[in-house]
Structure formats: C-alpha cells, structure tokens
C-alpha atoms as a PDB file:
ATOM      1  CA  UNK A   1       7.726 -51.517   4.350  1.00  0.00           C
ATOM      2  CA  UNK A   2      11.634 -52.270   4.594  1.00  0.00           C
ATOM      3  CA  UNK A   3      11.521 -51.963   8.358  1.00  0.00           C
ATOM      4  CA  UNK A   4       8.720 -53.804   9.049  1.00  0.00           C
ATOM      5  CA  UNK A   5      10.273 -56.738   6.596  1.00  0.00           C
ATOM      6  CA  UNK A   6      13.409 -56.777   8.541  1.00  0.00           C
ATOM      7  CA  UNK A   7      11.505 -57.231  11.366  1.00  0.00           C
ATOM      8  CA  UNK A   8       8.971 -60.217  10.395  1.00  0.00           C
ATOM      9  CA  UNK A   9      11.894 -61.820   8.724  1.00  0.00           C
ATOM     10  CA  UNK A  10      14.177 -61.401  12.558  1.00  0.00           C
ATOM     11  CA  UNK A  11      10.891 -62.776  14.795  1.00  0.00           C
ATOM     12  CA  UNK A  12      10.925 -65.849  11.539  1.00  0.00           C
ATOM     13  CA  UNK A  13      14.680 -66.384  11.984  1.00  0.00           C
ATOM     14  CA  UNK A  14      14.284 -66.835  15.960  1.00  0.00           C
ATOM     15  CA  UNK A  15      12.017 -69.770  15.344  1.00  0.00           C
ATOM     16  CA  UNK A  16       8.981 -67.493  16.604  1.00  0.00           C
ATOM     17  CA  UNK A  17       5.479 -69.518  16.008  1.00  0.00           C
ATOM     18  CA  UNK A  18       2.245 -68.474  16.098  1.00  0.00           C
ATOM     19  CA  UNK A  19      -1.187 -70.438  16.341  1.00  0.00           C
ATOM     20  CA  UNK A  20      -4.575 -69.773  15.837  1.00  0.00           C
ATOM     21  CA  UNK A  21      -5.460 -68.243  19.023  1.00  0.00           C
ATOM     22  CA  UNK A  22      -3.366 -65.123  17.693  1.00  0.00           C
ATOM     23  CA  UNK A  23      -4.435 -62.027  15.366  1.00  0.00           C
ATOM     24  CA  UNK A  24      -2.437 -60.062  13.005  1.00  0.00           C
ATOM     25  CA  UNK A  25      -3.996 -56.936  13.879  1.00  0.00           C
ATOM     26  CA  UNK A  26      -3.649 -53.718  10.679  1.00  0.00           C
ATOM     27  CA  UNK A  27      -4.407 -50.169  11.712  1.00  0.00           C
ATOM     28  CA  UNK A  28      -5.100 -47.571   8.779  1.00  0.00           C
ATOM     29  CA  UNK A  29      -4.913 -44.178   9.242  1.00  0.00           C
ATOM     30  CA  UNK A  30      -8.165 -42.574   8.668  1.00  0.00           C
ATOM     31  CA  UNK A  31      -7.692 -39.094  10.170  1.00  0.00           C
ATOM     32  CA  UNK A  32      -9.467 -37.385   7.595  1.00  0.00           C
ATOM     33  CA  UNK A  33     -12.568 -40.056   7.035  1.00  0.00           C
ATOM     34  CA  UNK A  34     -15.809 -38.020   6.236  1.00  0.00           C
ATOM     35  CA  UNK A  35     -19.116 -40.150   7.160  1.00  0.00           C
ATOM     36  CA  UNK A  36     -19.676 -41.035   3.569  1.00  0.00           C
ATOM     37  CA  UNK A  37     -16.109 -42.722   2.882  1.00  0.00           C
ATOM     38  CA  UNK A  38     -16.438 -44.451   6.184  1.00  0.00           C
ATOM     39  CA  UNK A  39     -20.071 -45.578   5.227  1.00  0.00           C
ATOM     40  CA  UNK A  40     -18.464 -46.812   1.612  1.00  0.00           C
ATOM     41  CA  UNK A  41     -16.356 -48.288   3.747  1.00  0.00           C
ATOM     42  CA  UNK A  42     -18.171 -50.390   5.858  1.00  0.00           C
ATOM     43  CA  UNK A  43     -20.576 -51.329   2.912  1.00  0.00           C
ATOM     44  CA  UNK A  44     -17.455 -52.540   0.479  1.00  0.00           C
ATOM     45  CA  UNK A  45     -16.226 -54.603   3.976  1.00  0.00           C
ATOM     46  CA  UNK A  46     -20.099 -55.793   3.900  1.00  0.00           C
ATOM     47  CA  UNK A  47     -20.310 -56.563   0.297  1.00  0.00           C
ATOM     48  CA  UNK A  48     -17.004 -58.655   0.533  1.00  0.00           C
ATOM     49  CA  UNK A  49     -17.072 -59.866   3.915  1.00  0.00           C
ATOM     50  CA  UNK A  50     -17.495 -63.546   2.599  1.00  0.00           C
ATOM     51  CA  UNK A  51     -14.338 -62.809   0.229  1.00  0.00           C
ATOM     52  CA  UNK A  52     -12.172 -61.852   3.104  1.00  0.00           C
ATOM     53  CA  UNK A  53     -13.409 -64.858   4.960  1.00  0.00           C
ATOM     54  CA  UNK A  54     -12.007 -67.263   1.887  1.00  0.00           C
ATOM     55  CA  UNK A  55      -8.630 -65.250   2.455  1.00  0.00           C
ATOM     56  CA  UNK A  56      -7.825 -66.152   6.480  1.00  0.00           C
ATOM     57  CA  UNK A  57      -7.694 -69.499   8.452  1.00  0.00           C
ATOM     58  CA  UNK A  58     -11.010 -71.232   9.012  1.00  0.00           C
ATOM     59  CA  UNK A  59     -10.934 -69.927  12.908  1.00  0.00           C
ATOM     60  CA  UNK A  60     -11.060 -66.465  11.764  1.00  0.00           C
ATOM     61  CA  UNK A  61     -14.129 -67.181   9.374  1.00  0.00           C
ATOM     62  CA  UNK A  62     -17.409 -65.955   9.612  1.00  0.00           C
ATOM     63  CA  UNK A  63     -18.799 -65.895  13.428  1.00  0.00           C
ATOM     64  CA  UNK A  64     -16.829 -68.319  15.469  1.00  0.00           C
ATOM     65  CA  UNK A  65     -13.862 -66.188  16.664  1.00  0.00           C
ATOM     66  CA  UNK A  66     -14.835 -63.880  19.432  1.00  0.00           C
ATOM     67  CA  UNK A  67     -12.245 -61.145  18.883  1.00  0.00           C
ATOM     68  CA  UNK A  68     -13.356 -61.167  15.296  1.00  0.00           C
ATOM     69  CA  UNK A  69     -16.522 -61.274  14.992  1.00  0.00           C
ATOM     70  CA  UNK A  70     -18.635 -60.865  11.513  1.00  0.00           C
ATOM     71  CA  UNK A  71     -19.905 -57.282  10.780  1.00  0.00           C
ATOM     72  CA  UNK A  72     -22.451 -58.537   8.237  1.00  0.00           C
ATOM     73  CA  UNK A  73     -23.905 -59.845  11.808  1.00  0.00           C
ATOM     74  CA  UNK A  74     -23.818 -57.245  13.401  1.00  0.00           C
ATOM     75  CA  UNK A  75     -25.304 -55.096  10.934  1.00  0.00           C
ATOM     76  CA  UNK A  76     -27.960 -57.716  10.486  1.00  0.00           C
ATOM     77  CA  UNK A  77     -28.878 -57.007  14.116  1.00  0.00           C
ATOM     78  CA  UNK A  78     -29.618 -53.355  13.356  1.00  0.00           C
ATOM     79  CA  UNK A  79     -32.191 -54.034  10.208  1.00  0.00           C
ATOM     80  CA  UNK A  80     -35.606 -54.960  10.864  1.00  0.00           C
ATOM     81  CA  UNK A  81     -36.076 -58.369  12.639  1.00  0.00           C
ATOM     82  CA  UNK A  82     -39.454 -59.653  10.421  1.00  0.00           C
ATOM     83  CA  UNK A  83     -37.152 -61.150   7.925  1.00  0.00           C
ATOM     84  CA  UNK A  84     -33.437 -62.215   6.863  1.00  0.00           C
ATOM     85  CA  UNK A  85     -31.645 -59.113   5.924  1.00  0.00           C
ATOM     86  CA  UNK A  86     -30.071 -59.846   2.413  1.00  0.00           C
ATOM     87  CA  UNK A  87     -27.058 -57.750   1.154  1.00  0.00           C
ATOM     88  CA  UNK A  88     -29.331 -55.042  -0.043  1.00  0.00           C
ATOM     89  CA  UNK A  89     -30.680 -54.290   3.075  1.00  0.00           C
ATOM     90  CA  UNK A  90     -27.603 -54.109   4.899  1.00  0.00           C
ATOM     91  CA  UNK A  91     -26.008 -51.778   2.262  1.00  0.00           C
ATOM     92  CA  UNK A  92     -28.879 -49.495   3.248  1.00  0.00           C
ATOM     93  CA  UNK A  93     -29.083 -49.839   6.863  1.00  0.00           C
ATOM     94  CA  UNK A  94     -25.639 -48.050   6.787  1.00  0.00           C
ATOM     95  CA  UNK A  95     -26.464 -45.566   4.048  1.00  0.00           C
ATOM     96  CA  UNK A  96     -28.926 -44.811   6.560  1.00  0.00           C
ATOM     97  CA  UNK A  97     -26.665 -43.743   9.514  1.00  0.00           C
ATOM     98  CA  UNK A  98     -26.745 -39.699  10.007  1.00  0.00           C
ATOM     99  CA  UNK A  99     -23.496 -39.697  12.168  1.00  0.00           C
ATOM    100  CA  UNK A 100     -20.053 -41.667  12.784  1.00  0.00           C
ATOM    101  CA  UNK A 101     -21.354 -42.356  16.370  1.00  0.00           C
ATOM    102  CA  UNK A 102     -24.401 -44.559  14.604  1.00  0.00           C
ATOM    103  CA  UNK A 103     -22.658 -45.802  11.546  1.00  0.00           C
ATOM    104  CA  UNK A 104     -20.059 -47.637  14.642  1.00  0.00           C
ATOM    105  CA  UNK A 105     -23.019 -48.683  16.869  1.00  0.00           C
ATOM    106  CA  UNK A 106     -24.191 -50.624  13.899  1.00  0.00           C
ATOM    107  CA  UNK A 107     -21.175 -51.899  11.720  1.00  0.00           C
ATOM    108  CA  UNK A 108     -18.621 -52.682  14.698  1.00  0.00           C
ATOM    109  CA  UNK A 109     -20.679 -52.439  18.071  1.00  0.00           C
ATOM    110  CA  UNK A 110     -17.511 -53.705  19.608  1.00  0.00           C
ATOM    111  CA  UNK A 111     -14.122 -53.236  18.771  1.00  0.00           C
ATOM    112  CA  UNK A 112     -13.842 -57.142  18.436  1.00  0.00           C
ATOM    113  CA  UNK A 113     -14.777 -57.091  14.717  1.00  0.00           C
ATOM    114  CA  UNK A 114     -13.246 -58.498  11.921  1.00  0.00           C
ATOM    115  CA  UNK A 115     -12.961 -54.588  10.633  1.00  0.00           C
ATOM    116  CA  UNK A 116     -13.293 -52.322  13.967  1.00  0.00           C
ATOM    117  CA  UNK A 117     -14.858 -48.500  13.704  1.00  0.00           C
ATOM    118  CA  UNK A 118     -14.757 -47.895  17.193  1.00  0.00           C
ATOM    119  CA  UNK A 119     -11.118 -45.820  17.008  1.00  0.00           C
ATOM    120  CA  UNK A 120     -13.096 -43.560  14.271  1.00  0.00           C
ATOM    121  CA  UNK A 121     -14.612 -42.132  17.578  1.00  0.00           C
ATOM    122  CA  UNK A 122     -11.293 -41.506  19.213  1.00  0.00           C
ATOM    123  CA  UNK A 123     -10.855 -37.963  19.747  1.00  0.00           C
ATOM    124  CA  UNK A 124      -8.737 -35.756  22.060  1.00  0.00           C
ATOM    125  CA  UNK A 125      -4.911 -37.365  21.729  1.00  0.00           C
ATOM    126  CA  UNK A 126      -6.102 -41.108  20.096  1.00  0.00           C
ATOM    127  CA  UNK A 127      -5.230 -41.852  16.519  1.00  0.00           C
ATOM    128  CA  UNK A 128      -8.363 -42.251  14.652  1.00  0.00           C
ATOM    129  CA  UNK A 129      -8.023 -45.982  12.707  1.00  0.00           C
ATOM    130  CA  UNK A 130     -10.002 -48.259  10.828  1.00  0.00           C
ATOM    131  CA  UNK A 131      -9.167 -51.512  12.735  1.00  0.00           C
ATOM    132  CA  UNK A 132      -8.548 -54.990  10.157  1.00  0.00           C
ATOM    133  CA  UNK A 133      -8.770 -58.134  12.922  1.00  0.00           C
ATOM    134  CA  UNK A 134      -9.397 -60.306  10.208  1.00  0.00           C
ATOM    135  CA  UNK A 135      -6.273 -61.953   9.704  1.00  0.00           C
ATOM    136  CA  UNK A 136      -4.511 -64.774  11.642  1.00  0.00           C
ATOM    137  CA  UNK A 137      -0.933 -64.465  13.302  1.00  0.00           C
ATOM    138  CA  UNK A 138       2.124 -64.584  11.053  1.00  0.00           C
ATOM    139  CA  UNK A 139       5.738 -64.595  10.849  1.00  0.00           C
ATOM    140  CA  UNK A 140       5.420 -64.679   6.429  1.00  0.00           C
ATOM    141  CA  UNK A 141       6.427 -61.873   5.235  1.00  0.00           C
ATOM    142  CA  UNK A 142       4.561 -62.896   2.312  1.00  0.00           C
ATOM    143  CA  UNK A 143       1.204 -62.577   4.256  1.00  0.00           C
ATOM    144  CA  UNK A 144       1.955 -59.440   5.615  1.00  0.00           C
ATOM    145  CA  UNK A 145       3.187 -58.158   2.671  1.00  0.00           C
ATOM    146  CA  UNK A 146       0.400 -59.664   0.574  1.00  0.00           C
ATOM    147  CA  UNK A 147      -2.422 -58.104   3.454  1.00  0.00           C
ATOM    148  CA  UNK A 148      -1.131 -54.603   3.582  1.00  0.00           C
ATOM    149  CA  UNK A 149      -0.908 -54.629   0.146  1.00  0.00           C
ATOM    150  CA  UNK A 150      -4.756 -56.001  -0.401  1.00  0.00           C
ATOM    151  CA  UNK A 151      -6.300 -54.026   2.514  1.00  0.00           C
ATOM    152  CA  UNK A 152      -4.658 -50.406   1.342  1.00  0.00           C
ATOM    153  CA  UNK A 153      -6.316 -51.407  -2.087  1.00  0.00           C
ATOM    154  CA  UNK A 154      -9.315 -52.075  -0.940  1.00  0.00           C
ATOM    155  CA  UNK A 155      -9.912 -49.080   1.390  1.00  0.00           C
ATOM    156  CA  UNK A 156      -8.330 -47.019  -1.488  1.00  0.00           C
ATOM    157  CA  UNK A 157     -11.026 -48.600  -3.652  1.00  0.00           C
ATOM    158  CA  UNK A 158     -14.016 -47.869  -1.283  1.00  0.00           C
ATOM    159  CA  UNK A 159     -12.685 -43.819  -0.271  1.00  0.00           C
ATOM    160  CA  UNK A 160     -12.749 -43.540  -4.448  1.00  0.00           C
ATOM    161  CA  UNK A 161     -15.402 -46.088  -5.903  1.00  0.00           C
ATOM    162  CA  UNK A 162     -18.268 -46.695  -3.961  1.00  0.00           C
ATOM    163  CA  UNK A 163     -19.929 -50.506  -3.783  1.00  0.00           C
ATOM    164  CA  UNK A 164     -22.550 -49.612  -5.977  1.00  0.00           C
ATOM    165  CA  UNK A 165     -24.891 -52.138  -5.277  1.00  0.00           C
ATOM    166  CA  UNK A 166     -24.758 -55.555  -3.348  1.00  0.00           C
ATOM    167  CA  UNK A 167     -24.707 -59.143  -4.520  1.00  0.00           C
ATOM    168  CA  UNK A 168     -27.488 -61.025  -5.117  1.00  0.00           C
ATOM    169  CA  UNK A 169     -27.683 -63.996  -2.059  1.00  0.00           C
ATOM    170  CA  UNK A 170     -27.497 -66.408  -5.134  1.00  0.00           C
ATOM    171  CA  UNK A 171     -24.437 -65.098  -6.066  1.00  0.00           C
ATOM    172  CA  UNK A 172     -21.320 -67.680  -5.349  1.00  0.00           C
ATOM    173  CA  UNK A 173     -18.758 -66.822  -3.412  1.00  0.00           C
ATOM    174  CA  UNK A 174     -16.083 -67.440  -5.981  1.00  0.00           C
ATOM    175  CA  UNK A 175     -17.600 -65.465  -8.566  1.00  0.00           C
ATOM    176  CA  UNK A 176     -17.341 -62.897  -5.730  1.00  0.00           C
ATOM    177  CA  UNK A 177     -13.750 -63.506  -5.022  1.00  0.00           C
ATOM    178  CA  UNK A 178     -13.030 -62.735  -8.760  1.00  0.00           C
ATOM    179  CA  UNK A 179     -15.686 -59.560  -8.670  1.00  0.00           C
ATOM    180  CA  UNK A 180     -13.308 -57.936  -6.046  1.00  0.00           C
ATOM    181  CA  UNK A 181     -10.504 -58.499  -7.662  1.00  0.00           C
ATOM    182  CA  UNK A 182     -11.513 -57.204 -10.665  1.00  0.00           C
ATOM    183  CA  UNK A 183     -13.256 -54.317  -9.894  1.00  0.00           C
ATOM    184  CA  UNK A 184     -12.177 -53.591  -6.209  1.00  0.00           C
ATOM    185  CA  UNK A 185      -8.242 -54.407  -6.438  1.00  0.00           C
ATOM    186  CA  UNK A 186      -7.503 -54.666  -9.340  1.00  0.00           C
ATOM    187  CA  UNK A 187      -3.756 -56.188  -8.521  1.00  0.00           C
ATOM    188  CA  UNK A 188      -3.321 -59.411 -11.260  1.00  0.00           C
ATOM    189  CA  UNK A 189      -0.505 -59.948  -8.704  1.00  0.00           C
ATOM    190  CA  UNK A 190      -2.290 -60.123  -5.714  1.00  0.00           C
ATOM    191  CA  UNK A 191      -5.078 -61.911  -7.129  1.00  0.00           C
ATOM    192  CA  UNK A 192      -2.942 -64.803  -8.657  1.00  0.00           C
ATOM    193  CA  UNK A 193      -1.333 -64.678  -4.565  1.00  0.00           C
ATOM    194  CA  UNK A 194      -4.916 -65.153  -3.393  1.00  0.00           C
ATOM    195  CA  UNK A 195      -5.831 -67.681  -6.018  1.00  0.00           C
ATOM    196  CA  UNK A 196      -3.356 -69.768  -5.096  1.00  0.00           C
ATOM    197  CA  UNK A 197      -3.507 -70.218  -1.080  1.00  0.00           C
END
C-alpha cells in the first residue's frame, strides 16, 4: 500500500480536487471465485447494502447515482413482482442462481453497480474482478486506506463466513452498521473510523 500512499498523498500535494460527479473505483482480484463464494458474496453486499450506503457521500446512496446504482434493486427486479421482496427473498433469489452468467444478470445487470459482477465473466486475456463503485472520489489517504482496508475484510468475511440469514425489514440501520462490524469486520479500528465520519 506504500506506493499507492505516495501517490494519493503527490495528486493531495498538487492541490488535486475532486467532486461528487467522480468515483473511487476498487478492483479485487477474484480469479479463483467458485459460484458459491461469489453468491456469499453478493448476498453479504445485499445484506449490508444499506451499511455501505451510511459509509459514502449522500450522491452515492441508494438509487440516485447512475454509475452506481443499488444491487438490492436490481435483485429486487429478478424476484417475483406480486409483492415487495424483503431481505429474505433476495438472499434466496441468488442462492437460487445455477451459474455465474445468472448470478451477474441478477445482482449487477450492468456494470454500473455499486458492487459490479460483470468482470467475473471476463474470460480469454481480462482480469476477472469484483468491481466496488460505491465510493466517492478522494485524494485522503485516510479514505482509501480506510476502504481497502474495510472492503478486503468484508469480501474476506463473505469467501469464509457466509451471511447466514438476512435482517429483518424492522431492523435499524444502525443496529446494522454495528452487526457488520461485529460479526463481518471485525476491525475495532475501522469501526471507531466509521463511527466517527
């Protein structure tokens, strides 16, 4: 992370700004994703999708930015259309996908997702990723530092633990935000980061 520091800290020093109309754009590698890691995955990212919201700038919240766009939405879309899917359903709308091609029509039918699946289908000489368009443009190297940090926990997490079960639609959002920390992070660092912005 040295290099990249040097070099967030050098665009910072030039007096570089950013605004909202900008994405900070984090690629992990996930050459060796089976379906069932990406499908924990996608329903962690589900699960917590409201807790990552809480965690970027209000333009880059739930459905209002159009190159990140929610994928509780779009996985919405994909359950049946008699009623409002709740978190349960959407947990097993994915469960339900039999191959990476339908798990990324459903989750990310775009790449312009908050977390994008479509390089998963890259094959041939492109580097398969799992896309995070969530957060906003910075020159902090305390963000960046602070988002790698979170989002390698968190897909660590997922790979390992799987989300169980999802919230109740009662359930608040900030006993959510302390949920994934506890159980999904687990950094007392990064959560007392977090708590404070």
């Amino acid at each position: 992370l040295e290099g990249l520091r040097t070099v967030v800290e050098a665009t910072a020093s030039l007096g570089v700004r950013v605004n909202r109309t900008a994405g900070f754009h984090m690629h992990v590698n996930a050459g060796n994703l089976s379906l069932q890691e990406a499908k924990q995955v996608a329903q962690a990212f589900i699960k917590y999708e409201a807790v990552f919201d809480m965690l970027v700038p209000p333009s880059r919240r739930k459905n209002v930015n159009q190159y990140c766009l929610s994928n509780v939405t779009a996985v919405s879309s994909a359950c049946d259309s008699s009623y409002v899917a709740d978190g349960a359903a959407l947990h097993d709308v994915l469960e339900t996908a039999s191959s990476l091609q339908e798990l990324v029509s459903i989750f990310s039918p775009s790449r312009y997702h908050k977390l994008n699946f479509q390089n998963l289908l890259n094959t041939g000489g492109g580097k398969r990723t799992l896309e995070f368009r969530h957060h906003g443009a910075t020159s902090s190297w305390q963000k960046v530092e602070a988002w790698i940090r979170l989002i390698l926990l968190f897909v660590q997490a997922a790979r390992e633990r799987p989300s169980s079960q999802a919230f109740k639609d009662s359930t608040l959002v900030d006993e959510r935000f302390e949920r994934f920390f506890e159980w999904v992070i687990k950094d007392r660092e990064l959560h007392e980061y977090y708590t404070g912005r």
